[in-house]
C-alpha atoms as a PDB file:
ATOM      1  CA  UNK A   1      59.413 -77.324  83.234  1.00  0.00           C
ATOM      2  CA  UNK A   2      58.322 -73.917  82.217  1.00  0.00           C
ATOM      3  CA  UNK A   3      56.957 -73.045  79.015  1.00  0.00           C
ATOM      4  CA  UNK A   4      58.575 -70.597  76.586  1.00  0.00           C
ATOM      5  CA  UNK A   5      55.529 -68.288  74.775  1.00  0.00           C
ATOM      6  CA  UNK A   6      55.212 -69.019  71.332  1.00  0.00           C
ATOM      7  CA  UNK A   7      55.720 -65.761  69.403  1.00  0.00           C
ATOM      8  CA  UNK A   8      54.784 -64.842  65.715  1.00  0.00           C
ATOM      9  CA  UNK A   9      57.302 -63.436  63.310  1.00  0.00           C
ATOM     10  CA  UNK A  10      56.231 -60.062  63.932  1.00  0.00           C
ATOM     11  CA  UNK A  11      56.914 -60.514  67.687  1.00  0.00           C
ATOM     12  CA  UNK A  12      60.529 -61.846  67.248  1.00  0.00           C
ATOM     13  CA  UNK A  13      61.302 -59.020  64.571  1.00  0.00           C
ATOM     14  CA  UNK A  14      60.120 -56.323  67.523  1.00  0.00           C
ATOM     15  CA  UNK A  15      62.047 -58.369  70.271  1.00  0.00           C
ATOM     16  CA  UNK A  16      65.306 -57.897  68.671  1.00  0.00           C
ATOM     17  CA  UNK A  17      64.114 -54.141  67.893  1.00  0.00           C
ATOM     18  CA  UNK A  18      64.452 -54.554  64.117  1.00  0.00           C
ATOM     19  CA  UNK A  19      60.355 -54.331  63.589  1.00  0.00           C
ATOM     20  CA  UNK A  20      61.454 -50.892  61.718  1.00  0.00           C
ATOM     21  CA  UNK A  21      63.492 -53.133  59.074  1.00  0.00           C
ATOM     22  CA  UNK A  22      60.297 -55.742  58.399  1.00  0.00           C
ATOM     23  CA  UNK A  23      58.483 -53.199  57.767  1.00  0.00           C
ATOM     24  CA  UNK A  24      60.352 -51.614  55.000  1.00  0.00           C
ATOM     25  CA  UNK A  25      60.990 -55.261  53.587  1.00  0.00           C
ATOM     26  CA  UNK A  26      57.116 -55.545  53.853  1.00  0.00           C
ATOM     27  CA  UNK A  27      56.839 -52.690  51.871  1.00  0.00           C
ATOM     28  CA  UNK A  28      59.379 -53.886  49.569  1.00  0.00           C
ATOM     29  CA  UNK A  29      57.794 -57.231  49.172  1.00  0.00           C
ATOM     30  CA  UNK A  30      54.735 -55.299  48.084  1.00  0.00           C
ATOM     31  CA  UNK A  31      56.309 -53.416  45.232  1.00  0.00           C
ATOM     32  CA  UNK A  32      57.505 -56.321  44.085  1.00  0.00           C
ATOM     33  CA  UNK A  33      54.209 -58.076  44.072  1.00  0.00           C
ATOM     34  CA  UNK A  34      52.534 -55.344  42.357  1.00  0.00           C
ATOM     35  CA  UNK A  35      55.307 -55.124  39.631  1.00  0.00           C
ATOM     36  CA  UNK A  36      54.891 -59.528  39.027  1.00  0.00           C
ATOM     37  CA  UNK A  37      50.922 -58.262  38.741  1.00  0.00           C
ATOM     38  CA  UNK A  38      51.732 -55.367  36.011  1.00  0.00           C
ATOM     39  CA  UNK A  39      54.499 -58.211  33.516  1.00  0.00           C
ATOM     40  CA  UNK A  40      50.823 -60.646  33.897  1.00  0.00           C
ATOM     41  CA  UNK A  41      49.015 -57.857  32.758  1.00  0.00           C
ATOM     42  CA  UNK A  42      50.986 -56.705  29.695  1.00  0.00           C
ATOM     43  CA  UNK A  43      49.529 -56.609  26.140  1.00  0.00           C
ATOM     44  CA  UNK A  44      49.959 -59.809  23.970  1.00  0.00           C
ATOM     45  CA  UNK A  45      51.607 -57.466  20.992  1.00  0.00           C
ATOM     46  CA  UNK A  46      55.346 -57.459  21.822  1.00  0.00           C
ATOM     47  CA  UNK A  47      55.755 -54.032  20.836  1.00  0.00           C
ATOM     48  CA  UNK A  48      53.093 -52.926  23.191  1.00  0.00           C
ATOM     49  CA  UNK A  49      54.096 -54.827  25.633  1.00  0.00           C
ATOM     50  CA  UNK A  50      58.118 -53.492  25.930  1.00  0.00           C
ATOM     51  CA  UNK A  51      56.797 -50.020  25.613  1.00  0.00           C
ATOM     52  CA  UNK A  52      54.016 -50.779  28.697  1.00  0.00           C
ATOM     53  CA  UNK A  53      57.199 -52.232  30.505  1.00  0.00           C
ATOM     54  CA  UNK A  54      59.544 -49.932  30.318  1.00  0.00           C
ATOM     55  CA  UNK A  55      56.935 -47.505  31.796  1.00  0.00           C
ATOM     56  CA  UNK A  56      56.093 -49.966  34.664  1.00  0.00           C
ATOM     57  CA  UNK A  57      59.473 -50.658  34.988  1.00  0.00           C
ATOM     58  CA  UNK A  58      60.567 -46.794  35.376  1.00  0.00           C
ATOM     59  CA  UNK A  59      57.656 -45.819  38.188  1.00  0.00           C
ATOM     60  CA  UNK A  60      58.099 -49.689  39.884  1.00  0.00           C
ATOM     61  CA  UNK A  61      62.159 -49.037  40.369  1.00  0.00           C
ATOM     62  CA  UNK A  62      61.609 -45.271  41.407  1.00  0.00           C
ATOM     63  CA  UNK A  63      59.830 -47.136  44.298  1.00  0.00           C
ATOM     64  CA  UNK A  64      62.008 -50.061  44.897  1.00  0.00           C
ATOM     65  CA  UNK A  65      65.328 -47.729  44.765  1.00  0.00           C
ATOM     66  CA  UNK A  66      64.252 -45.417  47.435  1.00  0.00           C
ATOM     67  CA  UNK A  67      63.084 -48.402  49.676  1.00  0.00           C
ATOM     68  CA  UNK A  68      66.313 -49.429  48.817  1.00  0.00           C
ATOM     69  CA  UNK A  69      68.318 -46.290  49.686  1.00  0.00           C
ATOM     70  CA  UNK A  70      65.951 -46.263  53.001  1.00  0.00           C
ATOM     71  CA  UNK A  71      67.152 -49.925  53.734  1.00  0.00           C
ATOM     72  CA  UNK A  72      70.522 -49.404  53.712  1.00  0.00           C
ATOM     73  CA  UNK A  73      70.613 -46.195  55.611  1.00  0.00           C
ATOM     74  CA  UNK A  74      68.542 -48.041  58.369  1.00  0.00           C
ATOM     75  CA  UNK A  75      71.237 -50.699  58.439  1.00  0.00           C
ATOM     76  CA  UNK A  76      73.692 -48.879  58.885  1.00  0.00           C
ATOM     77  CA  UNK A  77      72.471 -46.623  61.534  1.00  0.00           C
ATOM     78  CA  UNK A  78      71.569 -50.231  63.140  1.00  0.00           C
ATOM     79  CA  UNK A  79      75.216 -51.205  62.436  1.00  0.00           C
ATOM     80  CA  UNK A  80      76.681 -47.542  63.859  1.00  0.00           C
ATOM     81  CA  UNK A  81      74.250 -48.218  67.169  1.00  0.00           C
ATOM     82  CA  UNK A  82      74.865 -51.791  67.972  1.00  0.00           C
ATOM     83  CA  UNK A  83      79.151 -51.012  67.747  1.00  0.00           C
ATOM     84  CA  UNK A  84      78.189 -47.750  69.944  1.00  0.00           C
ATOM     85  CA  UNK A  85      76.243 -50.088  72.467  1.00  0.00           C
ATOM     86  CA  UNK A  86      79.416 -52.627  72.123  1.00  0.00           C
ATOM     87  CA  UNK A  87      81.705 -50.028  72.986  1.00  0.00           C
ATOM     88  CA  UNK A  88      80.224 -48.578  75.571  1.00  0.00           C
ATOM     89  CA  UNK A  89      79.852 -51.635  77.109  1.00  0.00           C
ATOM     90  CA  UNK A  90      83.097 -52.449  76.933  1.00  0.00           C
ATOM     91  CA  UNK A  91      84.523 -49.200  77.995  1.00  0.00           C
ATOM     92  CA  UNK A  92      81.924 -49.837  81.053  1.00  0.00           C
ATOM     93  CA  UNK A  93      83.241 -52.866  81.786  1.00  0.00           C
ATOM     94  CA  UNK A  94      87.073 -51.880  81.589  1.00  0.00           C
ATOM     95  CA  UNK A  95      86.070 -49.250  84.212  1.00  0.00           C
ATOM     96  CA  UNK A  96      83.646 -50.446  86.385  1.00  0.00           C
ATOM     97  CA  UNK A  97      83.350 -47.792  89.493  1.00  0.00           C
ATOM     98  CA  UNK A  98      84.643 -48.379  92.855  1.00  0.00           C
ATOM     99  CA  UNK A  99      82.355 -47.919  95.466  1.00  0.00           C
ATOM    100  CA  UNK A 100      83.332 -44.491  98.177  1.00  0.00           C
ATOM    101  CA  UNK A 101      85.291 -44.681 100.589  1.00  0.00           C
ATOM    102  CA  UNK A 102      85.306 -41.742 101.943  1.00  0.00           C
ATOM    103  CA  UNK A 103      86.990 -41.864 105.825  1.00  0.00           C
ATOM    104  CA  UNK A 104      84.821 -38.993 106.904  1.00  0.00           C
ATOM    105  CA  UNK A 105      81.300 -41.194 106.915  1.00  0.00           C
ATOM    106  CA  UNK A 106      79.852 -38.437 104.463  1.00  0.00           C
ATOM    107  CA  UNK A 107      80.463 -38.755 100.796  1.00  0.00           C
ATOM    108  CA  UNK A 108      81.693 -35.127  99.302  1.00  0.00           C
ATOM    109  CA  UNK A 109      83.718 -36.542  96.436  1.00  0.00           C
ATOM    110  CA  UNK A 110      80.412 -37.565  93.912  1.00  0.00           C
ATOM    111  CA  UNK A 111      78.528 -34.983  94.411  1.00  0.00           C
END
């Protein structure tokens, strides 16, 4: 019985060619992370604190919205490619070429 490789996340993300998509939610993952790290580190005075969050808050979701934006147009584009790749291989299926038969022995026509 043969063996099937065990592959790491990473692996099966770049087998399906999506490792460009982890990536970006690695990044985003990271923001995220950093921005739990900054509402631990706020000052114990509340008024302090909202002021110091609203700045965090303002440079953190600069970040996350244009990971965001970058998401979306990457999944699209993936959605645009795989329906182009669907297509065509439908359209190649629907008109799968004949091999020549040319009577003369020497193919001229697909040249």
């Amino acid at each position: 019985m043969a063996t099937i490789p065990e592959l790491n996340s990473e692996d099966l993300w770049r087998r399906v060619g999506l490792d460009e998509l982890r990536q970006a939610l690695v990044r985003t993952r990271g923001l995220m992370e950093q921005f739990e790290q900054a509402l631990r580190m706020l000052p114990p005075c509340n008024a302090c604190a909202r002021v110091a969050l609203l700045e965090r808050i303002d440079a953190a979701g600069q970040g996350l919205s244009g990971e965001i934006i970058g998401l979306s147009v990457l999944a699209s584009t993936l959605k645009q490619a795989v329906a182009a790749a669907e297509h065509t291989q439908a359209e190649l299926g629907a008109n799968t070429p004949e091999p020549c038969r040319c009577s003369s022995g020497q193919c001229t026509c697909h040249e």
